[in-house]
N, C-alpha and C. Protein backbone atom coordinates (compact mmCIF):
# COMPACT_ATOMS: atom_id res chain seq x y z
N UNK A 1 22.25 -9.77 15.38
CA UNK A 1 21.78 -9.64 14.00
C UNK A 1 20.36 -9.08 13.99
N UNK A 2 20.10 -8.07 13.04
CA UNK A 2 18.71 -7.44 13.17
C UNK A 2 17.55 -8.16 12.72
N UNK A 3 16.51 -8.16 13.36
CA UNK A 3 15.26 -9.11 12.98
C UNK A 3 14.59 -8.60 11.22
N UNK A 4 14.58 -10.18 10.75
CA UNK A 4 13.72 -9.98 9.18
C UNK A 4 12.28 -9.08 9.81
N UNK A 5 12.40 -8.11 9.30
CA UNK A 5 10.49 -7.24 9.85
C UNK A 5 10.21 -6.45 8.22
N UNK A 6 8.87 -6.10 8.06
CA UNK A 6 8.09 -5.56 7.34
C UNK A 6 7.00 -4.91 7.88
N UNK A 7 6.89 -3.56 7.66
CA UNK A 7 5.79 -2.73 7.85
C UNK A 7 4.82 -2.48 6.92
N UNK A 8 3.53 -2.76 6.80
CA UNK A 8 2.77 -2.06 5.56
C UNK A 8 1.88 -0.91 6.13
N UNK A 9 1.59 -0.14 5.22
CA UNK A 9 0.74 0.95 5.21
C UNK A 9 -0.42 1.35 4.68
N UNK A 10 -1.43 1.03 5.07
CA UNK A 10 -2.52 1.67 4.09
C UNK A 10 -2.80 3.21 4.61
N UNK A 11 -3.52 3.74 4.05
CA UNK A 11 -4.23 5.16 3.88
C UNK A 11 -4.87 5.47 3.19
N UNK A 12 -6.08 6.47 3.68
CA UNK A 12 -7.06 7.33 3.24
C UNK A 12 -6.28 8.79 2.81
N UNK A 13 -6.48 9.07 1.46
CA UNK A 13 -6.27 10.01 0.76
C UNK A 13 -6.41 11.32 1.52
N UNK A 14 -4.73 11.85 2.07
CA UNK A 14 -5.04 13.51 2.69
C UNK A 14 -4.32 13.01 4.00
N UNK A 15 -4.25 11.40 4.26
CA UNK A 15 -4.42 11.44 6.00
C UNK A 15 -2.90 11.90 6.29
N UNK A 16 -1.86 11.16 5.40
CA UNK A 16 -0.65 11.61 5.64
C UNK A 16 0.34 10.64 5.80
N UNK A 17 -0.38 9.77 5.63
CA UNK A 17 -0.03 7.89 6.00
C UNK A 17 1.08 7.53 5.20
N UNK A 18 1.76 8.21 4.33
CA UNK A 18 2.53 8.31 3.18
C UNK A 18 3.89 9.05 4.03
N UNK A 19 3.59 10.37 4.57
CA UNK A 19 4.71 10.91 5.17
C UNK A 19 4.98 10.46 6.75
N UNK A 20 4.06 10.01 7.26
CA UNK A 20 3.97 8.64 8.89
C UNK A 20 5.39 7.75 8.21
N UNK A 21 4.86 7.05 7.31
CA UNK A 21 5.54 5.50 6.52
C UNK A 21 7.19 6.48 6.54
N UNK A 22 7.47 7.41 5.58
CA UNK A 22 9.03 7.80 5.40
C UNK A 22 9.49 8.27 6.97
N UNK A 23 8.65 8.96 7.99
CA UNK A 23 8.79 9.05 9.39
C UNK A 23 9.98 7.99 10.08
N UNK A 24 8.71 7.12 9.78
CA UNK A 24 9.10 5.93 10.73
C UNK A 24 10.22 5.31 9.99
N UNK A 25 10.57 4.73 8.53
CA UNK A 25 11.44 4.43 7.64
C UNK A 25 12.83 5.52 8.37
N UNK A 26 12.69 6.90 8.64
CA UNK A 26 13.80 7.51 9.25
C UNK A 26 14.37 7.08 10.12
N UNK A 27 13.36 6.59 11.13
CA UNK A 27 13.41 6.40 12.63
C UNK A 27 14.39 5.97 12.80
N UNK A 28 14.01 4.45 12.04
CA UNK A 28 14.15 2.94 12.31
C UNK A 28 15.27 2.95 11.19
N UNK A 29 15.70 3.58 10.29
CA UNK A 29 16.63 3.37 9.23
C UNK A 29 16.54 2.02 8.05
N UNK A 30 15.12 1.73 8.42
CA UNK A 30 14.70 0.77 7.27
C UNK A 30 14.20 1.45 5.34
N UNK A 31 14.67 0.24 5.00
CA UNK A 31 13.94 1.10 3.55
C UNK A 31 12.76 1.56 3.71
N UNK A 32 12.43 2.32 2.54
CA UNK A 32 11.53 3.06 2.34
C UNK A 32 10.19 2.72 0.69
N UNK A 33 9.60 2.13 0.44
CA UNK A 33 8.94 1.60 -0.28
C UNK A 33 7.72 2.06 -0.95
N UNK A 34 7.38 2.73 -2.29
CA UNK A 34 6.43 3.32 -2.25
C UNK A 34 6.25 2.93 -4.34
N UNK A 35 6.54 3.75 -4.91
CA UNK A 35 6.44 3.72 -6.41
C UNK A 35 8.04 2.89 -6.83
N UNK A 36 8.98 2.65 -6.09
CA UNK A 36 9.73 2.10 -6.23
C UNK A 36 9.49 0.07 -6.58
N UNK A 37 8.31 0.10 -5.74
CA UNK A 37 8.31 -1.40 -6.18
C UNK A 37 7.77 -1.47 -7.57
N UNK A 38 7.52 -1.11 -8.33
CA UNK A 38 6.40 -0.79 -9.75
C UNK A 38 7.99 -0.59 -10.70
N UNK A 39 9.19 0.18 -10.25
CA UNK A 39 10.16 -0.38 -11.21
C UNK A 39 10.77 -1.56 -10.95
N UNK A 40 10.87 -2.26 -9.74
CA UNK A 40 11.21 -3.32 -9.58
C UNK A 40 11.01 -4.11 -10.62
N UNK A 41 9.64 -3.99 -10.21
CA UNK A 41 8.66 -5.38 -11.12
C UNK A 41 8.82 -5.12 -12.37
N UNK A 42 9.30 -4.35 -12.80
CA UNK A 42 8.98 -3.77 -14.42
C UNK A 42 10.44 -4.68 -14.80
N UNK A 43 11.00 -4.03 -14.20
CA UNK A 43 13.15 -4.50 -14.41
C UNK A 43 12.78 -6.13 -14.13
N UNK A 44 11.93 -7.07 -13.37
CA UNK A 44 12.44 -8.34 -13.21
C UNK A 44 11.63 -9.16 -14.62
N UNK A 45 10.19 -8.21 -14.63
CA UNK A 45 9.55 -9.13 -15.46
C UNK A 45 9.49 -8.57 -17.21
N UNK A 46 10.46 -7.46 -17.58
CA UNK A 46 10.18 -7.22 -18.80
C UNK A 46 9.21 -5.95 -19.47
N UNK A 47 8.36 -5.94 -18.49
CA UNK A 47 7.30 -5.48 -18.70
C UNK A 47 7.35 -3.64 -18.43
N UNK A 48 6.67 -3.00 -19.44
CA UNK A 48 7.14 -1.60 -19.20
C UNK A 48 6.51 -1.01 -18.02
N UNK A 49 7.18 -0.09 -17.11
CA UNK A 49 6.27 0.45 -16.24
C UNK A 49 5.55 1.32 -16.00
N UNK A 50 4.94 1.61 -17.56
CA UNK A 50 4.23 2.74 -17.52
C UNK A 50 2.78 1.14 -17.56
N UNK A 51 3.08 0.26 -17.76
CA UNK A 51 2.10 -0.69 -17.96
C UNK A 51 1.74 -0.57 -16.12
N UNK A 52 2.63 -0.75 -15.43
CA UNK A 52 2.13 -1.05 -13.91
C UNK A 52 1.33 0.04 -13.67
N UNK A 53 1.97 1.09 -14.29
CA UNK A 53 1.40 2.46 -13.38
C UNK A 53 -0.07 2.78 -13.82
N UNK A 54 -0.14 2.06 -14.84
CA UNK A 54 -1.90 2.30 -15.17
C UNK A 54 -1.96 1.22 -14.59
N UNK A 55 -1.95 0.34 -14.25
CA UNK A 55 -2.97 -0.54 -13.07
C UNK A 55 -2.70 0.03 -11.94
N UNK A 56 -1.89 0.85 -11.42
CA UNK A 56 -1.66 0.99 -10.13
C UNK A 56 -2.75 2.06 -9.82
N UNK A 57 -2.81 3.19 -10.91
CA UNK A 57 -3.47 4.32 -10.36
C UNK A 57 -4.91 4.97 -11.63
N UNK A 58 -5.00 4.16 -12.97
CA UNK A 58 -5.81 4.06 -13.88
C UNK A 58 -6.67 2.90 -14.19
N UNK A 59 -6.64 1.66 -13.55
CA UNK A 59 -7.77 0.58 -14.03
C UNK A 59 -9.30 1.12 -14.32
N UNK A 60 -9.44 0.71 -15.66
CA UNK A 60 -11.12 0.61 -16.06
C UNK A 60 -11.82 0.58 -14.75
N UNK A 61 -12.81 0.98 -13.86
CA UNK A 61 -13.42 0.47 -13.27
C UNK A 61 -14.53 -0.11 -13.34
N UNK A 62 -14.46 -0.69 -14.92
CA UNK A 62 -15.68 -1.33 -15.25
C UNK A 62 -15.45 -2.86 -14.74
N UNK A 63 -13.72 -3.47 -14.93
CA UNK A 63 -12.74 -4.32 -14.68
C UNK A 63 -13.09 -4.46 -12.75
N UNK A 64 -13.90 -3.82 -12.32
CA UNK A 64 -13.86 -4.47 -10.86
C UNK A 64 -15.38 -4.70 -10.86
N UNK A 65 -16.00 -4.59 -11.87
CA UNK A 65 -17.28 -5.48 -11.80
C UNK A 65 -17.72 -6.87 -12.21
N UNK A 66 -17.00 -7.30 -12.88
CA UNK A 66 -16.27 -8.48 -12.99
C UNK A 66 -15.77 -9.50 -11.87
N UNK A 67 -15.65 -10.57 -11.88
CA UNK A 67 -15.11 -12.07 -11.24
C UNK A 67 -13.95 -11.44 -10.25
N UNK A 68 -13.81 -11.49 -8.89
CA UNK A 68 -12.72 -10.98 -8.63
C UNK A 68 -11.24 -11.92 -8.99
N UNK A 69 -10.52 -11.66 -9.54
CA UNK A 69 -8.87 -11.89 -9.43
C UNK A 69 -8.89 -12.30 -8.84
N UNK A 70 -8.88 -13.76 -8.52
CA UNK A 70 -8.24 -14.29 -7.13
C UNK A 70 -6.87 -14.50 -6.97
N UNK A 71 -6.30 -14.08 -6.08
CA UNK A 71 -4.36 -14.28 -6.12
C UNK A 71 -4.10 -15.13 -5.86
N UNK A 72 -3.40 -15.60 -6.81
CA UNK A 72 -2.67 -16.93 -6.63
C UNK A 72 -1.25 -16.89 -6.18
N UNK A 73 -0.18 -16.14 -6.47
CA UNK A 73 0.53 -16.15 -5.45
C UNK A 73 2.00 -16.41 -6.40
N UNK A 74 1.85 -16.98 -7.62
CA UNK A 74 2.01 -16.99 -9.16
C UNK A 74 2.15 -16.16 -10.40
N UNK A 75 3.12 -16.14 -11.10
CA UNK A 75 3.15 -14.91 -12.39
C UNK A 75 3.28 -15.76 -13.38
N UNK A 76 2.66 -15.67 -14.89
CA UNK A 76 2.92 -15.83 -15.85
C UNK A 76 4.28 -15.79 -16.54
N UNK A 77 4.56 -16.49 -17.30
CA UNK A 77 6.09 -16.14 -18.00
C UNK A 77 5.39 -15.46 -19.43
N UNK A 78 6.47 -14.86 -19.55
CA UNK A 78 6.80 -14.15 -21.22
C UNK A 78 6.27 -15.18 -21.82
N UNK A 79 5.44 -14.94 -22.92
CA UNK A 79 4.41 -16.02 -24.28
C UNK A 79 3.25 -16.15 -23.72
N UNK A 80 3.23 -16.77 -22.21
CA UNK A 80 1.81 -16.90 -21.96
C UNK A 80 0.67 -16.01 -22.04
N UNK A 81 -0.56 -16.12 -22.96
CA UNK A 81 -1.69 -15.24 -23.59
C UNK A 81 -1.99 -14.21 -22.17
N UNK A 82 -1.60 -14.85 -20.90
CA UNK A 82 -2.40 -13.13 -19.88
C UNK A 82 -1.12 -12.83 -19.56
N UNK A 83 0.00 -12.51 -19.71
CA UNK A 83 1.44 -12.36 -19.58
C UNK A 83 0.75 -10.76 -18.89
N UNK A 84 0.34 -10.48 -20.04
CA UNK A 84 0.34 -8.30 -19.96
C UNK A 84 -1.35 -7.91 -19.23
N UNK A 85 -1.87 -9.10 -18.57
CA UNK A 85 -3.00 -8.86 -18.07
C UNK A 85 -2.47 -7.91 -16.79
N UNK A 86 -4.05 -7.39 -15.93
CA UNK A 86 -3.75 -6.55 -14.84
C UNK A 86 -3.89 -7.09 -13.86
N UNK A 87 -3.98 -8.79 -14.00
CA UNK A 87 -3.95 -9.78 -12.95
C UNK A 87 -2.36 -10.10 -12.67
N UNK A 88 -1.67 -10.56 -13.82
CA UNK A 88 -0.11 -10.75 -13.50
C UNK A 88 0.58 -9.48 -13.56
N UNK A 89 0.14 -8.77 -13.94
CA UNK A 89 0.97 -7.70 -13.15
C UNK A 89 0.58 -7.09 -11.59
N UNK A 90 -0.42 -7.40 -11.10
CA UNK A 90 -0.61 -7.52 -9.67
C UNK A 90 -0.02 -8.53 -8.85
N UNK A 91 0.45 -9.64 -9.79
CA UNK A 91 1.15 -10.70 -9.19
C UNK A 91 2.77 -10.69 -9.27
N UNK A 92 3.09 -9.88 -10.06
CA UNK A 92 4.91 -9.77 -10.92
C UNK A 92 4.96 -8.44 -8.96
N UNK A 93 4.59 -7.91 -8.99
CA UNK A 93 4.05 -6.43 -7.94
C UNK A 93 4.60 -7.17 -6.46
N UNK A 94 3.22 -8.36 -6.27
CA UNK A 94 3.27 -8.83 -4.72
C UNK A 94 4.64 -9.68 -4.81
N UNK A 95 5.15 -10.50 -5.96
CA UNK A 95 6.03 -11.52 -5.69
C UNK A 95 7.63 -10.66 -5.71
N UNK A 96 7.57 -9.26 -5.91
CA UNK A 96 8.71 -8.80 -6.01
C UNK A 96 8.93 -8.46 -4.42
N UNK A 97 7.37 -7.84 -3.76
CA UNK A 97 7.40 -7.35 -2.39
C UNK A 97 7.71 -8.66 -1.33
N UNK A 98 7.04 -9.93 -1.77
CA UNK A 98 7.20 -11.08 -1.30
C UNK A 98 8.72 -11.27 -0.98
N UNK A 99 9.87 -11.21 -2.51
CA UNK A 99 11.07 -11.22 -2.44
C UNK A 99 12.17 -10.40 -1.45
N UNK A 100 11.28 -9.66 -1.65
CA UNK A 100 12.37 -8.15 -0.44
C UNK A 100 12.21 -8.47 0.47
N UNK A 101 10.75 -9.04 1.35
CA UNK A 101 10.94 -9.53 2.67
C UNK A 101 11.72 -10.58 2.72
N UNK A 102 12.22 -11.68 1.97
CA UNK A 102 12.69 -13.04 2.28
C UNK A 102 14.02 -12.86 1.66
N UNK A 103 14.66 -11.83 1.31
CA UNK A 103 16.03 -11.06 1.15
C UNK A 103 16.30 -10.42 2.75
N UNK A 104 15.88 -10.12 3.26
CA UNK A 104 15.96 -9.92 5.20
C UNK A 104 15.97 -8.72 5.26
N UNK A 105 16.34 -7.65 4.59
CA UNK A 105 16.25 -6.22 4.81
C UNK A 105 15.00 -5.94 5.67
N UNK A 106 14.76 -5.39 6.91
CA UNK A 106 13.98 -4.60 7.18
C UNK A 106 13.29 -3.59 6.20
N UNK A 107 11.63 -3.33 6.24
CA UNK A 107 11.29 -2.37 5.39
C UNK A 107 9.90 -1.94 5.54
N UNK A 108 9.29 -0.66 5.08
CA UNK A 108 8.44 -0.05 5.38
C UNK A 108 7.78 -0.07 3.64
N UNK A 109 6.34 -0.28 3.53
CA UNK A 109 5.75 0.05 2.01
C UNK A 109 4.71 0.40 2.57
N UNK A 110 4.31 1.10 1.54
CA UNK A 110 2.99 2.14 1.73
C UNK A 110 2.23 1.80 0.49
N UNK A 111 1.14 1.05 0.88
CA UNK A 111 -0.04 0.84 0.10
C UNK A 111 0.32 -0.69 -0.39
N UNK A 112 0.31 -0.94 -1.99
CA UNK A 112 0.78 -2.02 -2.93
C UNK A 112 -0.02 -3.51 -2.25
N UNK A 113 -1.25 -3.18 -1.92
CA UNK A 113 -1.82 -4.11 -0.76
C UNK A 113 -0.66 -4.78 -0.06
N UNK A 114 -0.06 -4.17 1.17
CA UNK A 114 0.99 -4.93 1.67
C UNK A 114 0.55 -5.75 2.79
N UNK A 115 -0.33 -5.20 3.03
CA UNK A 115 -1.41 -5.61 4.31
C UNK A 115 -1.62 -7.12 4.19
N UNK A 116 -2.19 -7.51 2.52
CA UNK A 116 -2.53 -8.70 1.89
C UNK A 116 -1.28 -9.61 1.47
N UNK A 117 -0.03 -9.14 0.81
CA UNK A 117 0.58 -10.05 -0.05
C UNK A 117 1.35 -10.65 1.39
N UNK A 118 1.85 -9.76 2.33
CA UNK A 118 2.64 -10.06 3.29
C UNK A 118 2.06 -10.52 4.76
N UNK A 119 0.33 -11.08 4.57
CA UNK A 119 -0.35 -11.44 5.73
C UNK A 119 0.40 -12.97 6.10
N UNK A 120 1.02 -13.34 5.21
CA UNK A 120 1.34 -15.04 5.33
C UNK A 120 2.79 -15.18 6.03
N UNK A 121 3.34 -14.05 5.90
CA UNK A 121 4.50 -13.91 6.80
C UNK A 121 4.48 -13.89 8.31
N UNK A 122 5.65 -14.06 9.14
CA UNK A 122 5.61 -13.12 10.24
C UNK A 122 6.55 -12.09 10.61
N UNK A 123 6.61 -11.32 11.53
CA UNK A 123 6.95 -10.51 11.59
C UNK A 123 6.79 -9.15 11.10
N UNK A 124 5.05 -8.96 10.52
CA UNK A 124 4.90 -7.86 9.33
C UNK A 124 3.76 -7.16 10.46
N UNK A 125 3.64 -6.00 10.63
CA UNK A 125 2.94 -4.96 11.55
C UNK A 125 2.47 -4.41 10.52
N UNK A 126 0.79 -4.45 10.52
CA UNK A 126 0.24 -3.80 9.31
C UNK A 126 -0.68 -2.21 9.82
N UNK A 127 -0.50 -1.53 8.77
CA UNK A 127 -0.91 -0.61 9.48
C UNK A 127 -2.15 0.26 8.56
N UNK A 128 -3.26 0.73 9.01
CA UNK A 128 -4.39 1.50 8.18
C UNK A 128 -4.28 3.03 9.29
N UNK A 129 -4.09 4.27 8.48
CA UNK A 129 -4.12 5.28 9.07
C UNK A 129 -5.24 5.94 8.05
N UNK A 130 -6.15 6.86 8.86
CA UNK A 130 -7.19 7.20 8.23
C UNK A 130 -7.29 9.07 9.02
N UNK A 131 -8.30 9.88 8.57
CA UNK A 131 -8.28 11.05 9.25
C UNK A 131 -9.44 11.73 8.80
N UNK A 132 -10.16 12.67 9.52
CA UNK A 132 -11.25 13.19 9.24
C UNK A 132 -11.34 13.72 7.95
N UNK A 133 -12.36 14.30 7.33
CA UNK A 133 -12.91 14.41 6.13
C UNK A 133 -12.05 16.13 6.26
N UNK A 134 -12.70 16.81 6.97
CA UNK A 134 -11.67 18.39 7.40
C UNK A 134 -10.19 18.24 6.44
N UNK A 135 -9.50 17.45 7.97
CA UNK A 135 -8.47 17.14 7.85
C UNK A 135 -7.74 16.83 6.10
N UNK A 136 -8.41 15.94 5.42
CA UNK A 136 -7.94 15.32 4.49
C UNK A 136 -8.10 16.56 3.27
N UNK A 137 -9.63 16.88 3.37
CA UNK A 137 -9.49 18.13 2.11
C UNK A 137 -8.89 19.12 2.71
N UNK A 138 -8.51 19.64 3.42
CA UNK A 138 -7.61 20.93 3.74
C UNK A 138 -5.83 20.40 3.29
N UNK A 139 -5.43 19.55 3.58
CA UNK A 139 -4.26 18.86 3.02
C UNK A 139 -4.28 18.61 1.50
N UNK A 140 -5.18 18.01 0.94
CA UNK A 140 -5.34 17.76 -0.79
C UNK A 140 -5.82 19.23 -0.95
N UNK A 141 -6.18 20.41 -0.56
CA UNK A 141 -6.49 21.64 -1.52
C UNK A 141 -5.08 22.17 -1.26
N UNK A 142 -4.25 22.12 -0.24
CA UNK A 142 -2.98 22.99 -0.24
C UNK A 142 -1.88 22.11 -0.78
N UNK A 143 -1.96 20.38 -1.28
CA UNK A 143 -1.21 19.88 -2.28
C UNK A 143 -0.64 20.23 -3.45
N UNK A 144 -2.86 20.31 -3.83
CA UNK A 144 -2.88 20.09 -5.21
C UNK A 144 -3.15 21.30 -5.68
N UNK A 145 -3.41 22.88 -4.60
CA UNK A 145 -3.94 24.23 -5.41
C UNK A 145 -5.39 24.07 -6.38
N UNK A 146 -6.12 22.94 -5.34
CA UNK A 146 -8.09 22.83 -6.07
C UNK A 146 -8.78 23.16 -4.95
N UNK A 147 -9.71 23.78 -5.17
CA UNK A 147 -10.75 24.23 -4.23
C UNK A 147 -11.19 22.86 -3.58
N UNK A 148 -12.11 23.38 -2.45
CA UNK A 148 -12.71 22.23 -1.34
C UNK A 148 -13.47 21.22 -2.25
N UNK A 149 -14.46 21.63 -3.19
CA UNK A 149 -15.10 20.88 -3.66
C UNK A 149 -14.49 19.87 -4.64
N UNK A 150 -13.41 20.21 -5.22
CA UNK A 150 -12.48 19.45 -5.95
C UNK A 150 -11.64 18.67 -5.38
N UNK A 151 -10.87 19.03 -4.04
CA UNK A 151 -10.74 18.00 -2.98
C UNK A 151 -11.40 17.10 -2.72
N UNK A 152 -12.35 17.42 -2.29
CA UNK A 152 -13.73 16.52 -2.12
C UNK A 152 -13.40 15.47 -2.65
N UNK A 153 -14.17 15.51 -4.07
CA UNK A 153 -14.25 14.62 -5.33
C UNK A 153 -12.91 13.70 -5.38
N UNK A 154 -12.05 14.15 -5.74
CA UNK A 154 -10.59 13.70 -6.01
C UNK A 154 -10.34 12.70 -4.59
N UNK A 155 -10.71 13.31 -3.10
CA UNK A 155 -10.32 12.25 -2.44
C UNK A 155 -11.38 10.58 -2.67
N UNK A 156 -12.40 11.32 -2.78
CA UNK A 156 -13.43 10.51 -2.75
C UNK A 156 -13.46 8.95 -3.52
N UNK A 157 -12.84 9.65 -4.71
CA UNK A 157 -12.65 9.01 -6.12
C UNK A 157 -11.71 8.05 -5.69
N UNK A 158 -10.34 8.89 -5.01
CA UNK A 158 -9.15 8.50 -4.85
C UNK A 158 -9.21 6.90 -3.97
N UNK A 159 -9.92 6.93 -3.03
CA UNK A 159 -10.80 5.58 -1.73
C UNK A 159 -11.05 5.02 -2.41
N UNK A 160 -12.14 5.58 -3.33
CA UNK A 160 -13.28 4.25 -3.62
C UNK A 160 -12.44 4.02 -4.65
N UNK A 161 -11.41 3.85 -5.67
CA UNK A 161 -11.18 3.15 -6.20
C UNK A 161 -9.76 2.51 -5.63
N UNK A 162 -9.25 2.81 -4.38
CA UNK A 162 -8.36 2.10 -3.47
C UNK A 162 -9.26 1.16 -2.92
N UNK A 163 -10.20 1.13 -2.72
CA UNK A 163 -11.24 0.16 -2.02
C UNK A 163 -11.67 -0.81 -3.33
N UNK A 164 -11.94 -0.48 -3.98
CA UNK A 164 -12.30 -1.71 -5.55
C UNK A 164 -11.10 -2.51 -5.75
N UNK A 165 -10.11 -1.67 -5.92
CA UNK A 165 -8.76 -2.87 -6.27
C UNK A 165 -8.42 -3.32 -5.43
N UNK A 166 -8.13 -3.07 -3.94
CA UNK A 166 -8.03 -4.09 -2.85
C UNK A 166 -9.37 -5.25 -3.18
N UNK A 167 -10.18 -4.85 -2.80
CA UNK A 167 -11.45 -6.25 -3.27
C UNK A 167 -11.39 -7.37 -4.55
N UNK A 168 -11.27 -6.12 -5.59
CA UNK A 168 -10.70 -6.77 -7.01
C UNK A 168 -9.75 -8.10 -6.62
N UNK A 169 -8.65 -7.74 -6.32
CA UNK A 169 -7.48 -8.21 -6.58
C UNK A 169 -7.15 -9.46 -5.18
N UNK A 170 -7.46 -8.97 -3.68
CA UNK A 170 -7.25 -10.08 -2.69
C UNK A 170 -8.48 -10.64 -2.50
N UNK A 171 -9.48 -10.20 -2.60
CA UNK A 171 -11.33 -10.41 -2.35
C UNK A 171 -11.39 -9.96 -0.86
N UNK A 172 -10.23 -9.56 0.04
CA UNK A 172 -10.59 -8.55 1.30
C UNK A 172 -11.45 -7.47 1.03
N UNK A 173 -11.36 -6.85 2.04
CA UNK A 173 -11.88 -5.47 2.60
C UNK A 173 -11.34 -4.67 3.07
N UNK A 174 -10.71 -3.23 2.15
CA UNK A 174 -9.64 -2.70 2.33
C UNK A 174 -9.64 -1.58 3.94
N UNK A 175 -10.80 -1.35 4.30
CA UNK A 175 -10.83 -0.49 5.27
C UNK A 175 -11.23 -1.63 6.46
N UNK A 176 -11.63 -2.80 6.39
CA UNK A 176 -11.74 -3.33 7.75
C UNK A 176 -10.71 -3.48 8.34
N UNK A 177 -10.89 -2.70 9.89
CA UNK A 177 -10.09 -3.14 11.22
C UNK A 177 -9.41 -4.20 11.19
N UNK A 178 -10.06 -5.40 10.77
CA UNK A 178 -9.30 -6.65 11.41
C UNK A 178 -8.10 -6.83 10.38
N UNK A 179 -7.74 -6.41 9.41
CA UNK A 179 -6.61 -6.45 8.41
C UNK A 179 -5.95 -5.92 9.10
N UNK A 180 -5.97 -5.10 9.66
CA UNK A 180 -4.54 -4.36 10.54
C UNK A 180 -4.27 -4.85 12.11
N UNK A 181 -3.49 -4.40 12.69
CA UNK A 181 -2.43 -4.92 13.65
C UNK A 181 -2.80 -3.17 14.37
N UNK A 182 -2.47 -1.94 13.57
CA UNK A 182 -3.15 -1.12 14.65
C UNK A 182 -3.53 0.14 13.73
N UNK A 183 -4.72 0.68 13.74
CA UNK A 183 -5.66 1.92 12.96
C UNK A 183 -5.28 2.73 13.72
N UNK A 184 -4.27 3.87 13.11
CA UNK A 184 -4.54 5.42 13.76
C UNK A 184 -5.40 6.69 12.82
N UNK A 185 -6.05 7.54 13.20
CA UNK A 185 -6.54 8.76 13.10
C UNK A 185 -5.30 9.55 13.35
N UNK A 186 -4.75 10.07 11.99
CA UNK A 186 -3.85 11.20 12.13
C UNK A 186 -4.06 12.48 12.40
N UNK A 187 -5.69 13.04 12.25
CA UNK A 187 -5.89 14.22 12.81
C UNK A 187 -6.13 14.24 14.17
N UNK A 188 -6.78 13.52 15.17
CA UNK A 188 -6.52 13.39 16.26
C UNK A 188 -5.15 13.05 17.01
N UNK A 189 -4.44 12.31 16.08
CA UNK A 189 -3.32 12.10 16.88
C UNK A 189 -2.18 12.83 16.76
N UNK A 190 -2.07 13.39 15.26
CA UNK A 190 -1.21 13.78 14.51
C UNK A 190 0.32 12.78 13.98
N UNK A 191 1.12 13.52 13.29
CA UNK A 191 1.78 12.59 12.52
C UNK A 191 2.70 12.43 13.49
N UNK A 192 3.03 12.89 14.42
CA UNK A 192 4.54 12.82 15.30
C UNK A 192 3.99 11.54 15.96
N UNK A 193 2.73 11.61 16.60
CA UNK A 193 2.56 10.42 17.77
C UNK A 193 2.21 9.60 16.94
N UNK A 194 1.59 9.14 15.85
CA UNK A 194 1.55 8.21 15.33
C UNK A 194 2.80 7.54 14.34
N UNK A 195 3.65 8.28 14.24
CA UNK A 195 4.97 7.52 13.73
C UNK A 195 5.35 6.80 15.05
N UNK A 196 5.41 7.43 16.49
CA UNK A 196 5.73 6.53 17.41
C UNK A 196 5.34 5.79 18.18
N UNK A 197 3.60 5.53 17.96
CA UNK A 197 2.73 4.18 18.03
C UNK A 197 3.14 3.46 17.10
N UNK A 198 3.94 3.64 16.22
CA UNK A 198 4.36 2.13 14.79
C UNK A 198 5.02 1.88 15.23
N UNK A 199 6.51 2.70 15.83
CA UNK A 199 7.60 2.13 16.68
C UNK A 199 6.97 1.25 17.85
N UNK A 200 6.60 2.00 18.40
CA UNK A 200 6.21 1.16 19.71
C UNK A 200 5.30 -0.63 19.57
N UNK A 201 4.88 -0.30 18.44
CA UNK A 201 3.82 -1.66 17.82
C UNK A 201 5.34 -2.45 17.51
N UNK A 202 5.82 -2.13 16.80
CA UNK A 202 7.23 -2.60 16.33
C UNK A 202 8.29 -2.95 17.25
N UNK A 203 8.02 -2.25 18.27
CA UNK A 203 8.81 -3.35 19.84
C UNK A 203 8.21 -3.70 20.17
N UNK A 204 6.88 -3.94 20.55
CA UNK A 204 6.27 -4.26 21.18
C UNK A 204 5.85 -6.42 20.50
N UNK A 205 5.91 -5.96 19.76
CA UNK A 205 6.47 -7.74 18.75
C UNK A 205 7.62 -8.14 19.01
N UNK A 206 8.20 -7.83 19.39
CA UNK A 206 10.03 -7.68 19.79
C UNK A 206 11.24 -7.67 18.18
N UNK A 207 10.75 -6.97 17.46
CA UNK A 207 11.36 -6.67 16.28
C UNK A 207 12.32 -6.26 16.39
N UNK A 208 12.92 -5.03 17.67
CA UNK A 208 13.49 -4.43 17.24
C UNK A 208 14.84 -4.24 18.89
């Protein structure tokens, strides 16, 4: 019988950590996890998901200067006054990702702090892939068709407010080392060898 496992993914905007994650999801023939959990949560808790998707990728960032969110681990029901806050819907988010691991499917997610909701488990190999500054705007200008300097900006933007809502929301530190299990540099390594340092991290736990 195949082992309950979970992979998470973080990334720096450009690195590629997004197409690593569906890589390895090939490999290994595990799901694949990305904007899909945001309808989940929408379908269990009611709630529309254009509501998630502005917390996911639009929060005020005036809202991370403020008390951080501490996660409780907990969602509000329908009536209760923070039902449609951007706290329980960070919580409707982790408790759906929470659910998929303890449903046994093997699975791979990219980003959705998976690093955080799924640290209390075992069997979860967390992963932060990051890549030079080069690297990242030459990938976001041939994405998105914006010059370097608009790359720039856009990745820039793109971090630092991946870095506020990780803080916001777990009170971690979204780029420290010690959250992960193993940091690759995709421009040094590129995407082939680093899909098969996740495998190898992934036997190497005896997952697989």
């Amino acid at each position: 019988m195949a082992k309950r496992f979970a992979i998470t993914i973080a990334r720096t905007l450009g690195s590629d950590g997004g197409e690593i994650a569906r890589r390895v999801a090939q490999q290994l023939n595990i799901r694949f996890i990305d904007k899909e959990l945001l309808s989940i949560a929408s379908s269990e808790s009611g709630i529309s998901e254009a509501l998630f998707n502005v917390m996911d990728e639009k929060l005020n960032r005036r809202i991370f200067r403020q008390s951080t969110a501490a996660y409780r681990g907990e969602v509000y029901a329908p009536g209760h006054e923070d039902f449609l806050s951007n706290k329980n819907l960070f919580e409707y988010q982790s408790k759906v990702l929470r659910d998929i691991y303890n449903q046994g499917e093997p699975f791979i997610v990219v980003g959705r702090a998976g690093s955080f909701i799924l640290d209390e488990f075992p069997n979860v190999v967390k992963v932060n892939v990051v890549a030079s500054e080069q690297y990242c705007v030459e990938n976001i200008m041939d994405r998105n068709c914006i010059s370097e300097s608009e790359a720039k900006k856009l990745i820039a933007k793109t971090n630092k407010y991946r870095y506020d809502f990780f803080k916001y929301f777990t009170g971690k530190e979204w780029g420290n080392p010690l959250n992960y299990d193993l940091c690759l540099n995709s421009s040094t390594l590129g995407i082939e060898n680093c899909v098969q340092l996740i495998v190898e991290s992934v036997k190497a736990k005896g997952l697989l």
